[in-house]
N, C-alpha and C. Protein backbone atom coordinates (compact mmCIF):
# COMPACT_ATOMS: atom_id res chain seq x y z
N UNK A 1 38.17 140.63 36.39
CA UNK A 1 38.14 140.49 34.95
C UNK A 1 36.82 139.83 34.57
N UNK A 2 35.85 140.33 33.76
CA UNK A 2 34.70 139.83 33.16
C UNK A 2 35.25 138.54 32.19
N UNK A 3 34.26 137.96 31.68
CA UNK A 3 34.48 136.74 31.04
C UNK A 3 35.23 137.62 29.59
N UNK A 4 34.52 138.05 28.77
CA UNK A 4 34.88 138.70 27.31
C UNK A 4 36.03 139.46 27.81
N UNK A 5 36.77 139.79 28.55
CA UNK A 5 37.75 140.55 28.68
C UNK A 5 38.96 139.52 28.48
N UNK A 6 38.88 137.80 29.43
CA UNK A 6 39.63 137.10 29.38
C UNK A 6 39.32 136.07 28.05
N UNK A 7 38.38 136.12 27.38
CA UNK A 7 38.49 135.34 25.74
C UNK A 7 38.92 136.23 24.75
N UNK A 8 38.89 137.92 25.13
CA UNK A 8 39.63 138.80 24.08
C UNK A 8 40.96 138.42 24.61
N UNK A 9 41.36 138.64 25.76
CA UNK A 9 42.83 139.18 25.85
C UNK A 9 44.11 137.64 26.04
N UNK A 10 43.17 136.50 26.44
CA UNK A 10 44.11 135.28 26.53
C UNK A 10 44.77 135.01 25.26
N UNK A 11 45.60 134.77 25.01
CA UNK A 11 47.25 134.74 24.09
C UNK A 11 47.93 133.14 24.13
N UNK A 12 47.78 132.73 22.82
CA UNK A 12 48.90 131.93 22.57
C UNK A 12 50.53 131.77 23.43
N UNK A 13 50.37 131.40 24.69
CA UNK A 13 52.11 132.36 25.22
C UNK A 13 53.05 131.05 24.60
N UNK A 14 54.47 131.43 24.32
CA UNK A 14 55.27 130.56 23.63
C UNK A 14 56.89 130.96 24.45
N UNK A 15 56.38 131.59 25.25
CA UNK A 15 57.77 132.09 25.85
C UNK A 15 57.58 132.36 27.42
N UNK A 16 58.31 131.51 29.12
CA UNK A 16 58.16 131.58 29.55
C UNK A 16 58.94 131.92 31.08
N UNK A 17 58.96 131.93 32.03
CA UNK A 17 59.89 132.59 32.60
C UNK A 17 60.22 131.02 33.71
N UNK A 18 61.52 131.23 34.29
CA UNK A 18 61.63 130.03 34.28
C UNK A 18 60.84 129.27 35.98
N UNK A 19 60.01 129.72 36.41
CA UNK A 19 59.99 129.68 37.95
C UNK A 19 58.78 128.43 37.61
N UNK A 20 58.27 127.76 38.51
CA UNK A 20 57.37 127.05 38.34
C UNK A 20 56.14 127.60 39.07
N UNK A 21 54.82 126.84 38.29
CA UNK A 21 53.15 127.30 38.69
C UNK A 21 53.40 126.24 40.00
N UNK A 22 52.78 126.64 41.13
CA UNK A 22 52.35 126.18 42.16
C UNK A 22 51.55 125.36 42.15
N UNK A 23 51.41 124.18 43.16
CA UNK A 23 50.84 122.91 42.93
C UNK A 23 49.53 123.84 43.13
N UNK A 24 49.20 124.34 44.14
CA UNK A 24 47.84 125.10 44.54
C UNK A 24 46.88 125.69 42.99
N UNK A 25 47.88 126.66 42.47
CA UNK A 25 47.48 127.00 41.32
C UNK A 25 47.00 125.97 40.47
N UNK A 26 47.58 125.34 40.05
CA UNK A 26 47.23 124.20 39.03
C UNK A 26 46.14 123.53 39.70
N UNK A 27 45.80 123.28 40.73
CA UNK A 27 44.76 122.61 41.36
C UNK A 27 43.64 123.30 41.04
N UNK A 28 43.87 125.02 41.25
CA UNK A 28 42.32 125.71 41.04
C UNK A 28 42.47 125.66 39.65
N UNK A 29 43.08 125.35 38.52
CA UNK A 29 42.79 125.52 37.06
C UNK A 29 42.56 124.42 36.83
N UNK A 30 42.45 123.07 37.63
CA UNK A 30 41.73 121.78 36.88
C UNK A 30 40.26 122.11 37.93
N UNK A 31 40.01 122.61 38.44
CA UNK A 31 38.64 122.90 39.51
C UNK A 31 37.84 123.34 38.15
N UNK A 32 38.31 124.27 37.68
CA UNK A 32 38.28 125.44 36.65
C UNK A 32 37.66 124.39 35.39
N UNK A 33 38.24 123.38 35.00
CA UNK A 33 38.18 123.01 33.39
C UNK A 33 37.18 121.72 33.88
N UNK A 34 36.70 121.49 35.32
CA UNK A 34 35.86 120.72 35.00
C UNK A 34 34.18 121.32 35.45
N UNK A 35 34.51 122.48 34.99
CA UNK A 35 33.11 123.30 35.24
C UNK A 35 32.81 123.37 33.84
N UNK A 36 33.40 122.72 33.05
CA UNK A 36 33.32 123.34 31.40
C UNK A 36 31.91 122.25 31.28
N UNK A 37 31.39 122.85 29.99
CA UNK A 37 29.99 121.83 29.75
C UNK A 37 30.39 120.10 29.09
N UNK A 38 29.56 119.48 29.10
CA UNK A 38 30.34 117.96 28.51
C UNK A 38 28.75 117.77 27.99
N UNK A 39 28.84 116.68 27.16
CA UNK A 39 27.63 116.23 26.54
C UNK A 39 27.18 115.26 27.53
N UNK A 40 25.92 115.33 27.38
CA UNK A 40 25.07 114.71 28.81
C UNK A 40 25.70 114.37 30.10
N UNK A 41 26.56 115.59 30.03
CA UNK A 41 27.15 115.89 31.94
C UNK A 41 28.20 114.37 31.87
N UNK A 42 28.66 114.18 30.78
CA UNK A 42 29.27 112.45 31.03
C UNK A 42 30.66 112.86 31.98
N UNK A 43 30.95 114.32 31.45
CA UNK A 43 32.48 114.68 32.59
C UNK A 43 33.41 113.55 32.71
N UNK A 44 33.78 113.13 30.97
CA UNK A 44 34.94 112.27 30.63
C UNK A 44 36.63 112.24 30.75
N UNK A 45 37.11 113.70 31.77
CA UNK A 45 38.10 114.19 31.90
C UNK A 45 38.75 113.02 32.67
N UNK A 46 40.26 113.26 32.11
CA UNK A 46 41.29 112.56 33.07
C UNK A 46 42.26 113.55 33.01
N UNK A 47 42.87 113.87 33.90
CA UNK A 47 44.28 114.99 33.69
C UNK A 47 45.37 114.47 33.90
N UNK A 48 46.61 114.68 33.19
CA UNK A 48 47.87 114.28 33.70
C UNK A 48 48.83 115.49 33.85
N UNK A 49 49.38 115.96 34.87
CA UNK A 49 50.32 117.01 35.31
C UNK A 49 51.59 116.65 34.82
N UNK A 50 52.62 117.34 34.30
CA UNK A 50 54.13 117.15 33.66
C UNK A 50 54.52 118.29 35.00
N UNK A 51 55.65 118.22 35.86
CA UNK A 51 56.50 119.52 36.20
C UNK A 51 57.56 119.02 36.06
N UNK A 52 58.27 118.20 35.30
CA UNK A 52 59.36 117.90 35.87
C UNK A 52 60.21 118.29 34.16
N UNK A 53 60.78 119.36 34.41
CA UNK A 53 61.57 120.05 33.29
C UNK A 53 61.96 118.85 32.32
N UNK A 54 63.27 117.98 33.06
CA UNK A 54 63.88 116.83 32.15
C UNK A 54 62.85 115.88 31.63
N UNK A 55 61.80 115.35 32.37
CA UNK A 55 60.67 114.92 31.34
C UNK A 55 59.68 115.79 30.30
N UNK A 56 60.13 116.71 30.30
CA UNK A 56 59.15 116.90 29.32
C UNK A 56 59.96 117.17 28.40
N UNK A 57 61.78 118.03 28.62
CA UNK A 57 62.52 117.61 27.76
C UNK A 57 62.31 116.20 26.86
N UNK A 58 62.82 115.23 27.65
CA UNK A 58 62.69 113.98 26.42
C UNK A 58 61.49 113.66 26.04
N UNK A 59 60.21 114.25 26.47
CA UNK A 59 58.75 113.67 25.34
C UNK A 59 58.90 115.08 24.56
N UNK A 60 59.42 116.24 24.43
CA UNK A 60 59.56 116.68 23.61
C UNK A 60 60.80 116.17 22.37
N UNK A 61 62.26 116.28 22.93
CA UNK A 61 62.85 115.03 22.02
C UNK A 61 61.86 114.02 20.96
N UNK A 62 61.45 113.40 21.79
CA UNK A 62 60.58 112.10 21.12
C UNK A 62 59.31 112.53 20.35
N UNK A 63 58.49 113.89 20.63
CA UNK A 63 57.53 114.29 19.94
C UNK A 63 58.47 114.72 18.60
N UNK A 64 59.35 115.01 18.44
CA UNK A 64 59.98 116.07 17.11
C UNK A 64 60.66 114.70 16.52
N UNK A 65 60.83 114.09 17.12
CA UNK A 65 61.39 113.05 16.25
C UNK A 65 60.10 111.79 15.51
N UNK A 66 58.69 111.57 16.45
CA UNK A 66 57.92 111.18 16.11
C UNK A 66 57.36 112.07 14.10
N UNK A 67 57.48 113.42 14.73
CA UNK A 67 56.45 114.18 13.92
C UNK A 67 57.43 114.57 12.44
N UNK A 68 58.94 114.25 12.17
CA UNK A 68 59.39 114.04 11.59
C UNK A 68 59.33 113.00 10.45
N UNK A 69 58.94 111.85 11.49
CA UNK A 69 58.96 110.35 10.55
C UNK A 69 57.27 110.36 9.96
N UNK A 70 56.56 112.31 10.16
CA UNK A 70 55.23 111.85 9.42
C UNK A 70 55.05 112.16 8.57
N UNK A 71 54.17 111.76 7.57
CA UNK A 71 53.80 112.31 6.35
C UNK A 71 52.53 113.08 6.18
N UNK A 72 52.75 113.74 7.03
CA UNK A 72 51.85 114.58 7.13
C UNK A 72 52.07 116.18 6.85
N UNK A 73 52.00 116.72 5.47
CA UNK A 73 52.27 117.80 5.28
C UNK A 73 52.55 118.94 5.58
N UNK A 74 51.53 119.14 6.89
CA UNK A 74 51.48 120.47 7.80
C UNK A 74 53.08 120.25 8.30
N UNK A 75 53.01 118.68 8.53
CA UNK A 75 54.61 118.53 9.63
C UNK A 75 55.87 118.96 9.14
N UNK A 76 55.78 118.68 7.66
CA UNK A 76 56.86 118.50 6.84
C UNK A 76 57.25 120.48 6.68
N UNK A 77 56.27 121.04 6.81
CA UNK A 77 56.32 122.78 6.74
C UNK A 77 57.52 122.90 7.90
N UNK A 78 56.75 122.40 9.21
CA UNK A 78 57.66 122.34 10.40
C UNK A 78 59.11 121.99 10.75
N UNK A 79 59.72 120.92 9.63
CA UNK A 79 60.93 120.79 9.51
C UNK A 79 61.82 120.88 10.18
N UNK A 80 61.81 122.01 9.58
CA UNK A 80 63.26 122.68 9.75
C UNK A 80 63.65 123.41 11.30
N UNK A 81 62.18 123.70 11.93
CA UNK A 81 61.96 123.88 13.47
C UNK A 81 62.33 122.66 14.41
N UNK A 82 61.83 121.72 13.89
CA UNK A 82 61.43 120.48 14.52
C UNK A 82 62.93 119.68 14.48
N UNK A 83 63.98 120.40 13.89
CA UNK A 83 65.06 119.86 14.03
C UNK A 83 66.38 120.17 14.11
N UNK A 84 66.04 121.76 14.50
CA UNK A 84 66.85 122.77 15.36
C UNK A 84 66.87 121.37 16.82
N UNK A 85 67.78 121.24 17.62
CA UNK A 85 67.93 120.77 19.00
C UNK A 85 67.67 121.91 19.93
N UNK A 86 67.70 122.94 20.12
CA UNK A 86 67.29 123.87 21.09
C UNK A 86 65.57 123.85 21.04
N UNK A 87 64.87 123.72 20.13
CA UNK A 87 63.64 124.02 19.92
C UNK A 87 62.83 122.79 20.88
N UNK A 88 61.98 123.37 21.67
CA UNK A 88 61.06 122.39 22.82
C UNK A 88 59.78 122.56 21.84
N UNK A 89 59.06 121.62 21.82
CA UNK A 89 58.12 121.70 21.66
C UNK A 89 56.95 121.73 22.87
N UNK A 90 57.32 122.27 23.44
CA UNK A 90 56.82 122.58 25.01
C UNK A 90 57.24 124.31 25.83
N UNK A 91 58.04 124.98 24.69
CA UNK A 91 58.32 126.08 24.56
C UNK A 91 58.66 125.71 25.98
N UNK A 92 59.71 125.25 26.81
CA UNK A 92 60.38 125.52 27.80
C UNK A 92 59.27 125.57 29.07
N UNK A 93 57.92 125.61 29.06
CA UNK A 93 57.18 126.06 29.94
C UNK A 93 57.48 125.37 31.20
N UNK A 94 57.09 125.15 32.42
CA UNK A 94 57.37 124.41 33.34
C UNK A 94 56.19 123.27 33.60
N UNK A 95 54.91 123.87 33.55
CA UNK A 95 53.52 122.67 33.33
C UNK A 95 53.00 122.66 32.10
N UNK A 96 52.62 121.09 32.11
CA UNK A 96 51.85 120.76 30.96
C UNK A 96 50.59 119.86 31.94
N UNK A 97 49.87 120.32 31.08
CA UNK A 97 48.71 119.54 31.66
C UNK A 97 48.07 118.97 30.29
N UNK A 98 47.87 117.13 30.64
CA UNK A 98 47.36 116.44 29.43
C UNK A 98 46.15 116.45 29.93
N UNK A 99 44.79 116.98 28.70
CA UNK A 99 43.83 116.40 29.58
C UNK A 99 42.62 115.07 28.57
N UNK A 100 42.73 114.67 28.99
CA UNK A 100 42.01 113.17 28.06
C UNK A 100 41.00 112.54 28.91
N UNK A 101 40.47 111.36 28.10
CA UNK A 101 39.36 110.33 28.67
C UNK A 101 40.12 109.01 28.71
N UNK A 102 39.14 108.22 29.68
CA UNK A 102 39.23 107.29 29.89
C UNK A 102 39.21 106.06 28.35
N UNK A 103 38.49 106.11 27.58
CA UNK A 103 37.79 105.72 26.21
C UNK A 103 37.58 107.44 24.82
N UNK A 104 37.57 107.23 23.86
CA UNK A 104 37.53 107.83 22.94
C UNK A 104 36.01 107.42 22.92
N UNK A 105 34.76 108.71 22.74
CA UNK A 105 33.67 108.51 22.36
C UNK A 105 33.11 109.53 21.57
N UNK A 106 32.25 109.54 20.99
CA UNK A 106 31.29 110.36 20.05
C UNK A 106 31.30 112.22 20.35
N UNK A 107 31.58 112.30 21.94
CA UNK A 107 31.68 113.38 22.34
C UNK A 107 33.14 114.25 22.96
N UNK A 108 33.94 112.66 23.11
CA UNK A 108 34.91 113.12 24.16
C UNK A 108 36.20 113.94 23.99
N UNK A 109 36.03 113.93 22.66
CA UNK A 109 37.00 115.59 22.23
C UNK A 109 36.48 116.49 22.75
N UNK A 110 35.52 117.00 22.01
CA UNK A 110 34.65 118.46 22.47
C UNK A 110 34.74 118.63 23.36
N UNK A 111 34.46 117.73 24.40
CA UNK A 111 34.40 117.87 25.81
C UNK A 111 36.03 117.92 26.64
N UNK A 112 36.69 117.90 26.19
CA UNK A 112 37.96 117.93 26.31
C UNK A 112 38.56 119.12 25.86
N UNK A 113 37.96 119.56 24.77
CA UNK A 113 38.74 120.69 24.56
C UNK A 113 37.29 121.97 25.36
N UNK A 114 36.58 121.58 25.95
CA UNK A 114 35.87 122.42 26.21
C UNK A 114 36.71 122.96 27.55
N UNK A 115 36.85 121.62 28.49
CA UNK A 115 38.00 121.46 29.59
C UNK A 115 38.53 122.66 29.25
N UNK A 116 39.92 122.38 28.04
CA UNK A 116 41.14 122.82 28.09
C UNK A 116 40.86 124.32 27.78
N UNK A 117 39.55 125.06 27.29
CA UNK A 117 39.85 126.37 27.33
C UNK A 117 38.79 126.61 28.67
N UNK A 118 38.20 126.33 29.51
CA UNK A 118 37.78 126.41 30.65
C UNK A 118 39.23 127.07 31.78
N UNK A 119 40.03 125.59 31.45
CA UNK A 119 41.45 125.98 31.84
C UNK A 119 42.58 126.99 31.41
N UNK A 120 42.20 127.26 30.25
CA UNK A 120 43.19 128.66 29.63
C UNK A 120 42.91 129.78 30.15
N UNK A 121 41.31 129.85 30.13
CA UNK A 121 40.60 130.96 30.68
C UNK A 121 40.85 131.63 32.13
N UNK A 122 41.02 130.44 32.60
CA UNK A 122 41.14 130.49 34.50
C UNK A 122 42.74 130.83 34.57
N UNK A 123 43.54 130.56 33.68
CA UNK A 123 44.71 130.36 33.97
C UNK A 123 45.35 132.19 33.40
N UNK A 124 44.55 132.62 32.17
CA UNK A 124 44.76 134.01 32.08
C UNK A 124 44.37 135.05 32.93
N UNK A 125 43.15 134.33 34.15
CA UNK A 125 42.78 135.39 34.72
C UNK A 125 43.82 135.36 35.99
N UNK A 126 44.31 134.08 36.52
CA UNK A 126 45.70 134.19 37.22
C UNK A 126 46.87 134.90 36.86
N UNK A 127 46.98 135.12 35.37
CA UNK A 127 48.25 135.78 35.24
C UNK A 127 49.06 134.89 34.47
N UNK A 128 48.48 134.10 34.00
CA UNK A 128 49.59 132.92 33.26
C UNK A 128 49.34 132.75 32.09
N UNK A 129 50.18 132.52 31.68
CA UNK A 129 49.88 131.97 30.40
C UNK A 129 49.78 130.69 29.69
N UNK A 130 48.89 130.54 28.77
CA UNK A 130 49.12 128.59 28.11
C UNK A 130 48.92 128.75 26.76
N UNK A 131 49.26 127.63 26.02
CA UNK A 131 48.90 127.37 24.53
C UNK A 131 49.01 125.74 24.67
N UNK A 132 48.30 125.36 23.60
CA UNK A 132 47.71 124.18 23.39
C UNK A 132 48.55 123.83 22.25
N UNK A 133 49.37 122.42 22.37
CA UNK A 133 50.61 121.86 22.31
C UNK A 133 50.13 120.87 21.18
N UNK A 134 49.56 121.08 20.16
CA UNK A 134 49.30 119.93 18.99
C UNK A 134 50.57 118.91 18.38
N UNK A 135 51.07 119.18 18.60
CA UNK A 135 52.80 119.04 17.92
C UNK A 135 53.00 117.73 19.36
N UNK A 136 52.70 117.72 20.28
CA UNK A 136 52.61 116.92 21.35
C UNK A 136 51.54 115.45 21.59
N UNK A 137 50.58 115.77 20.81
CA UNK A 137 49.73 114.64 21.00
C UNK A 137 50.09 113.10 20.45
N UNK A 138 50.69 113.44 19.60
CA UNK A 138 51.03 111.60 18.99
C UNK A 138 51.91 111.13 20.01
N UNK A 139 53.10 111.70 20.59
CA UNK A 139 53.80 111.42 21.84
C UNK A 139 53.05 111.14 22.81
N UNK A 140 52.23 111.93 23.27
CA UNK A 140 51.24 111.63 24.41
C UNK A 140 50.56 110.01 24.31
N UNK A 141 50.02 110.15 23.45
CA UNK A 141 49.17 108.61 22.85
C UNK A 141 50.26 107.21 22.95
N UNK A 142 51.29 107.66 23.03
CA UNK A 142 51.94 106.30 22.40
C UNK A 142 51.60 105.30 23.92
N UNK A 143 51.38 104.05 23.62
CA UNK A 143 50.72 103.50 24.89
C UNK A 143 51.92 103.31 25.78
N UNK A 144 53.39 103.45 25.52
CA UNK A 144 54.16 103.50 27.19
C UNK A 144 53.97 104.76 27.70
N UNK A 145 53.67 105.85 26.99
CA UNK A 145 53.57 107.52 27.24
C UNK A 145 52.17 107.45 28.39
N UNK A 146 51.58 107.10 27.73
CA UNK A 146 50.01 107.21 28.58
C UNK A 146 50.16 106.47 29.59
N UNK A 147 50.70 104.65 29.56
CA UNK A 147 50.72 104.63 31.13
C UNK A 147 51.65 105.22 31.76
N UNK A 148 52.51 105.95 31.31
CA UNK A 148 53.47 106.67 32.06
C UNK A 148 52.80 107.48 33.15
N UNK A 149 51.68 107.92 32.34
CA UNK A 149 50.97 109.51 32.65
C UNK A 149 49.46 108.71 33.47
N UNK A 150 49.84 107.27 33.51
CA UNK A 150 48.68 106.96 34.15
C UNK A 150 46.92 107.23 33.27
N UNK A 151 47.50 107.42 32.06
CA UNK A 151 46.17 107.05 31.46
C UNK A 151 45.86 105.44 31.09
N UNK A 152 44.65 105.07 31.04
CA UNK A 152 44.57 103.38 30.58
C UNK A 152 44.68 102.75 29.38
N UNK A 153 45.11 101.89 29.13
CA UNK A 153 45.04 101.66 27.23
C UNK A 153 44.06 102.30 26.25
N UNK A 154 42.78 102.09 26.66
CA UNK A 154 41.78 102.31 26.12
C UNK A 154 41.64 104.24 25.60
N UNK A 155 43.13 104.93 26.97
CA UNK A 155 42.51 106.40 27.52
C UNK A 155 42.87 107.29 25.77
N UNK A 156 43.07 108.26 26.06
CA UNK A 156 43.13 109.19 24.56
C UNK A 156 43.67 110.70 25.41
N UNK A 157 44.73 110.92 25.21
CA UNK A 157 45.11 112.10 25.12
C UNK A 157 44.78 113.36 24.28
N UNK A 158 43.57 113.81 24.30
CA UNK A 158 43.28 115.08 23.56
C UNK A 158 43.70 116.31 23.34
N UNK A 159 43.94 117.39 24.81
CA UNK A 159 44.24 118.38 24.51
C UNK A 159 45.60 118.80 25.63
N UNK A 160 46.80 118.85 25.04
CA UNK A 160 47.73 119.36 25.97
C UNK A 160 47.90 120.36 25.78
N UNK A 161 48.10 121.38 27.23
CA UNK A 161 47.95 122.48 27.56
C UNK A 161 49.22 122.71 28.25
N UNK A 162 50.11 123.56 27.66
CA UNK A 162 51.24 124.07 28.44
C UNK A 162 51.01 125.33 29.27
N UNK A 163 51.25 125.74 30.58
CA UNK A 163 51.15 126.63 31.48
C UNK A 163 52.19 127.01 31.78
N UNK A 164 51.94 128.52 32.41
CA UNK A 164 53.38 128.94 32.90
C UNK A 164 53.27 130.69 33.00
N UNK A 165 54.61 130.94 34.30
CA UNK A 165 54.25 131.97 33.95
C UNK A 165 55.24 133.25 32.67
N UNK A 166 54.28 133.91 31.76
CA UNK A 166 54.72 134.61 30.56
C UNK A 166 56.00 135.39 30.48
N UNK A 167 56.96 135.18 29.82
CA UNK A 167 58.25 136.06 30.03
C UNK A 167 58.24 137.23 29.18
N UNK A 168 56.67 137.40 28.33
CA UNK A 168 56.52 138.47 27.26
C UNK A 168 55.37 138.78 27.25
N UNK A 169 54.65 139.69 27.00
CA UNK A 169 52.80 139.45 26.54
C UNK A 169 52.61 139.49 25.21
N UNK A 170 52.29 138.69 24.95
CA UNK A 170 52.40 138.29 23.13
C UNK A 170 51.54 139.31 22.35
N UNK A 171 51.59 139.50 21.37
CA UNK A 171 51.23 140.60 20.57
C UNK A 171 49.63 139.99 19.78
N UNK A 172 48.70 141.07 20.04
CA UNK A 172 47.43 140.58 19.67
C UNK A 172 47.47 140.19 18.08
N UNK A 173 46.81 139.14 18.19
CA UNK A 173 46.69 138.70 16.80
C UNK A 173 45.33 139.21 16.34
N UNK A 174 44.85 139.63 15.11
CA UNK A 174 44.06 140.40 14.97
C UNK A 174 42.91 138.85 14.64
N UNK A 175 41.54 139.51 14.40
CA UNK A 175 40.65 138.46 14.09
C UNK A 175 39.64 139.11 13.20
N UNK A 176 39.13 137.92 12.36
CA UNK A 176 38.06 138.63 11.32
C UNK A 176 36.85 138.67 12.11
N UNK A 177 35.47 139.34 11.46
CA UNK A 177 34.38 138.92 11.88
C UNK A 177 33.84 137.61 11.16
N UNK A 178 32.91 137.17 12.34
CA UNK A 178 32.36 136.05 12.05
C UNK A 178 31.72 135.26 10.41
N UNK A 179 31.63 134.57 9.84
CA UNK A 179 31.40 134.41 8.79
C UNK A 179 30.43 133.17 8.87
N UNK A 180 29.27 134.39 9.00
CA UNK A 180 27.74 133.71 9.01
C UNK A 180 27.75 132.85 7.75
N UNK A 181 27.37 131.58 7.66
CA UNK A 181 26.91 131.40 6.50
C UNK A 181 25.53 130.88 5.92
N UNK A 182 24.66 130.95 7.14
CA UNK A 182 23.23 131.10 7.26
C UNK A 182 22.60 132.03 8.20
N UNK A 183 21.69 132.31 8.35
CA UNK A 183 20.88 132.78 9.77
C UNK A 183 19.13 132.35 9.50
N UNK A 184 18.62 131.97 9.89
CA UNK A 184 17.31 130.71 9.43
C UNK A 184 16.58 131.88 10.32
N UNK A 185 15.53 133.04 10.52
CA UNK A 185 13.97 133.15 11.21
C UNK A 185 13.16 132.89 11.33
């Protein structure tokens, strides 16, 4: 698979089958997300691995109940999802991979989410599927969550990435063209 074949065809997956990704696998997809570029090579990644079904059950529990008590509009759309009890906010997958820094700095999002599609990328050309778990991050952050996950007070949970393998191939979502809004010669 060429590169543009796997940034056209990688998919949001939200639905997954129930077997688990192999420790091996997951090993070559963090190999994978730290080849991604970082601002002055600082390579601020920390990863934390989830496989364990019943935990991610209850930080999902605790994410839908966090994102409930917010006032945050987008959340309030979510509702009525967010409080169905069958609904994971982890879409059932079997891995999650948190990937964050040690410290929050000037760069260390970008570079984090540069990671996490480094890792989507690698992980579509395996055959798997992931989507990036926003609905998850305030859970992640809460400071017993992070040392749970072995991040440090200081650390920041940026981009969680659920993996797994796909029980559907999701239906292409279409895309506009680009919307130049300069070009300078």
């Amino acid at each position: 698979m060429n590169v543009l074949e796997a940034i056209q065809g990688r998919r949001a997956v939200r639905a997954y089958e129930p077997r688990r990704v192999e420790k091996e696998v997951v090993e070559r997809l963090l190999r994978a997300a730290v080849h991604a570029p970082s601002a002055m090579n600082a390579q601020p990644w920390l990863f934390a691995v989830i496989q364990d079904k019943a935990r991610l059950a209850r930080l999902s529990d605790r994410a839908k109940a966090m994102l409930l008590e917010s006032a945050d509009p987008k959340t309030r759309h979510y509702g009525p999802m967010l409080r169905e009890p069958s609904f994971n906010v982890f879409y059932d997958a079997g891995t999650l991979v948190a990937i964050g820094a040690a410290a929050r700095g000037t760069y260390t999002d970008a570079d984090c989410w540069l990671a996490a599609e480094a890792l989507m990328l690698a992980a579509y050309d395996a055959g798997l599927g992931t989507c990036p778990i926003g609905f998850a991050v305030p859970v992640l952050n809460a400071p017993d969550v992070k040392r749970e996950l072995g991040f440090p007070d200081t650390g920041v949970v940026v981009a969680p990435i659920i993996v797994g393998y796909p029980a559907a191939t999701p239906a292409e979502v279409p895309r506009g063209e680009p919307r130049v809004v300069s070009w300078s010669t």
